[in-house]
C-alpha atoms as a PDB file:
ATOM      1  CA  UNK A   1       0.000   0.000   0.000  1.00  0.00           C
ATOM      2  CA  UNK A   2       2.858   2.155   0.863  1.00  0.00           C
ATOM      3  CA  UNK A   3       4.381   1.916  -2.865  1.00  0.00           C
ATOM      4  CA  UNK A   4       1.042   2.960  -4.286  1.00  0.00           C
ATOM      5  CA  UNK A   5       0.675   5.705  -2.091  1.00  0.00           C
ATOM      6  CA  UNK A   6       4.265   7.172  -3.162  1.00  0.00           C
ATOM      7  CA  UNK A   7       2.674   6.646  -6.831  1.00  0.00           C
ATOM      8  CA  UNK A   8       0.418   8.709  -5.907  1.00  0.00           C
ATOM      9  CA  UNK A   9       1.660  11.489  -4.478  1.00  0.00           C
ATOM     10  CA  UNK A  10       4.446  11.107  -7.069  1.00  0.00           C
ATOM     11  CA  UNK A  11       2.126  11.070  -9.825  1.00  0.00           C
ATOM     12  CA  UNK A  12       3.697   7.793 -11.064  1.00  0.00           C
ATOM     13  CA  UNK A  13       7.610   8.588 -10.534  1.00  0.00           C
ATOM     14  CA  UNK A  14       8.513   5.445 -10.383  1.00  0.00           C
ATOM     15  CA  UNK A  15       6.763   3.983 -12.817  1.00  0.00           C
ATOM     16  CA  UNK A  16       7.580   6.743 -15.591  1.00  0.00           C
ATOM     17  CA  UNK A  17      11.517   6.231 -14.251  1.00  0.00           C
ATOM     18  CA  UNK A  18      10.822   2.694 -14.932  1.00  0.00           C
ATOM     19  CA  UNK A  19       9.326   3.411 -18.077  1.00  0.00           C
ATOM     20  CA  UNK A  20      12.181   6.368 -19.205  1.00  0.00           C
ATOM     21  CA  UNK A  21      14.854   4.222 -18.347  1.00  0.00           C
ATOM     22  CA  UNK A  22      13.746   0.682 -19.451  1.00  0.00           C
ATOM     23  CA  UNK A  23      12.100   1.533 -22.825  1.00  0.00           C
ATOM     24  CA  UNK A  24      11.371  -2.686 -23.192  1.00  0.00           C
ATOM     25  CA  UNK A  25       9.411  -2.233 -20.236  1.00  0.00           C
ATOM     26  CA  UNK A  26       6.776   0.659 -21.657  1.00  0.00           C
ATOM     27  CA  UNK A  27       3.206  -1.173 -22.609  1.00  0.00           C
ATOM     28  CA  UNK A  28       3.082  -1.551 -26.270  1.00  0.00           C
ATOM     29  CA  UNK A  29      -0.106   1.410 -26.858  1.00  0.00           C
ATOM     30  CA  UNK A  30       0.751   4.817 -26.116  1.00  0.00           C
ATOM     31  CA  UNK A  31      -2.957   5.812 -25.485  1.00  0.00           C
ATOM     32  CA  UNK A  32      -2.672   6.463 -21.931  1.00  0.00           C
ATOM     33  CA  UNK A  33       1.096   7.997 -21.778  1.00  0.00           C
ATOM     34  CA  UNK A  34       1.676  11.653 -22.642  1.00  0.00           C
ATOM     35  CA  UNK A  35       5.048  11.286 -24.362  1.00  0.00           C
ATOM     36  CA  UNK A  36       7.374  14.810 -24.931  1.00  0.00           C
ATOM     37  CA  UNK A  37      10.727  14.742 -26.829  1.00  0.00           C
ATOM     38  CA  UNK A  38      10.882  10.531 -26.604  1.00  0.00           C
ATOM     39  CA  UNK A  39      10.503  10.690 -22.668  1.00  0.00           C
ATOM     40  CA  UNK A  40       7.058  10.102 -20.709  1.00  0.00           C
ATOM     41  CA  UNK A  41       5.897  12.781 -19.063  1.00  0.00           C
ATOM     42  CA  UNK A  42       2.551  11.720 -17.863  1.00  0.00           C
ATOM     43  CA  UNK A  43       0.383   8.216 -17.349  1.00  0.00           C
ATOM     44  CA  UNK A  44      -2.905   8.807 -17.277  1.00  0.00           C
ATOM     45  CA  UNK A  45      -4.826   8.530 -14.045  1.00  0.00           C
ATOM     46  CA  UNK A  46      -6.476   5.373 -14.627  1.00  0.00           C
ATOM     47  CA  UNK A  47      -3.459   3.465 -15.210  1.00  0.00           C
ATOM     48  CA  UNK A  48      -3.440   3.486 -11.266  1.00  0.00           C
ATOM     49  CA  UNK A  49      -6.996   1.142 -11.096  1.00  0.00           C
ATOM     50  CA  UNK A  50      -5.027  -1.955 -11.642  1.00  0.00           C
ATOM     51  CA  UNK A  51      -2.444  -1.377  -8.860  1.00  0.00           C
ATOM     52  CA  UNK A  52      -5.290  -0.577  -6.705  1.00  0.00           C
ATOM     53  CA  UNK A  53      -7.398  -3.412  -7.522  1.00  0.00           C
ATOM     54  CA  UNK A  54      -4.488  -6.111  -6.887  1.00  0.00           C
ATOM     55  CA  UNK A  55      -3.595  -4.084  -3.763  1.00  0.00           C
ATOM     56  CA  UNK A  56      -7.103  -4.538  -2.221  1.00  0.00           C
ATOM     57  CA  UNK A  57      -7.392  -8.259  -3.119  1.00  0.00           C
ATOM     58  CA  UNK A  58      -4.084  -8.884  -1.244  1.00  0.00           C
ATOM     59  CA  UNK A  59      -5.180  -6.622   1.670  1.00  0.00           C
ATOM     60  CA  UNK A  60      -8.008  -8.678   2.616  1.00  0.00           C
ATOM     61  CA  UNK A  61      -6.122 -11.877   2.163  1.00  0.00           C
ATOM     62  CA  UNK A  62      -3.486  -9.922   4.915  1.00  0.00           C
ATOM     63  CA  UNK A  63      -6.181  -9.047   7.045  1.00  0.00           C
ATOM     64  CA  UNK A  64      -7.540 -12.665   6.989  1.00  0.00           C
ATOM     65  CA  UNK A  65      -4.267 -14.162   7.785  1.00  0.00           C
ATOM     66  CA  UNK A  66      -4.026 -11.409  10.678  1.00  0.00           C
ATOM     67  CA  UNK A  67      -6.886 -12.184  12.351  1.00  0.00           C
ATOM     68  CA  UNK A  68      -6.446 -16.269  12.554  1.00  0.00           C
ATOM     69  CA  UNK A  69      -2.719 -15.216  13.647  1.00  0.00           C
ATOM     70  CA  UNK A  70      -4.305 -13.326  16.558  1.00  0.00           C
ATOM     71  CA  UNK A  71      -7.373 -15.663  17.582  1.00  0.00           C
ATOM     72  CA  UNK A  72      -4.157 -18.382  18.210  1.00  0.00           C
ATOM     73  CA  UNK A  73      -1.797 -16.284  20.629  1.00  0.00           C
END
């Protein structure tokens, strides 16, 4: 949660680093990047929904495995 939270308040730094730096790496359409002079400048904002979908699946699978922890001690 903490890396998507940095994405956030980053507006996807490390992701467009990733991107910049890696150019294998960038997704094959274009449509949501906002590309100036060959670098990436921008990723759309719903680029984001994924990451935040597979981060709340694996939170409540965290939270399960919390909870049984606790009920034991």
């Amino acid at each position: 949660m903490a890396f998507i939270l940095v994405e956030l308040a980053t507006q996807d730094l490390p992701l467009r680093l990733l991107y910049n730096d890696l150019p294998i790496t960038r997704p094959d359409g274009t449509k949501r990047l906002v590309i100036h002079d060959v670098q990436i400048v921008k990723i759309a904002a719903n680029a984001l929904n994924r990451n935040v979908a597979v981060m709340l699946l694996m939170l409540w699978s965290a939270l399960l495995c919390l909870s049984r922890f606790r009920r034991k001690h």
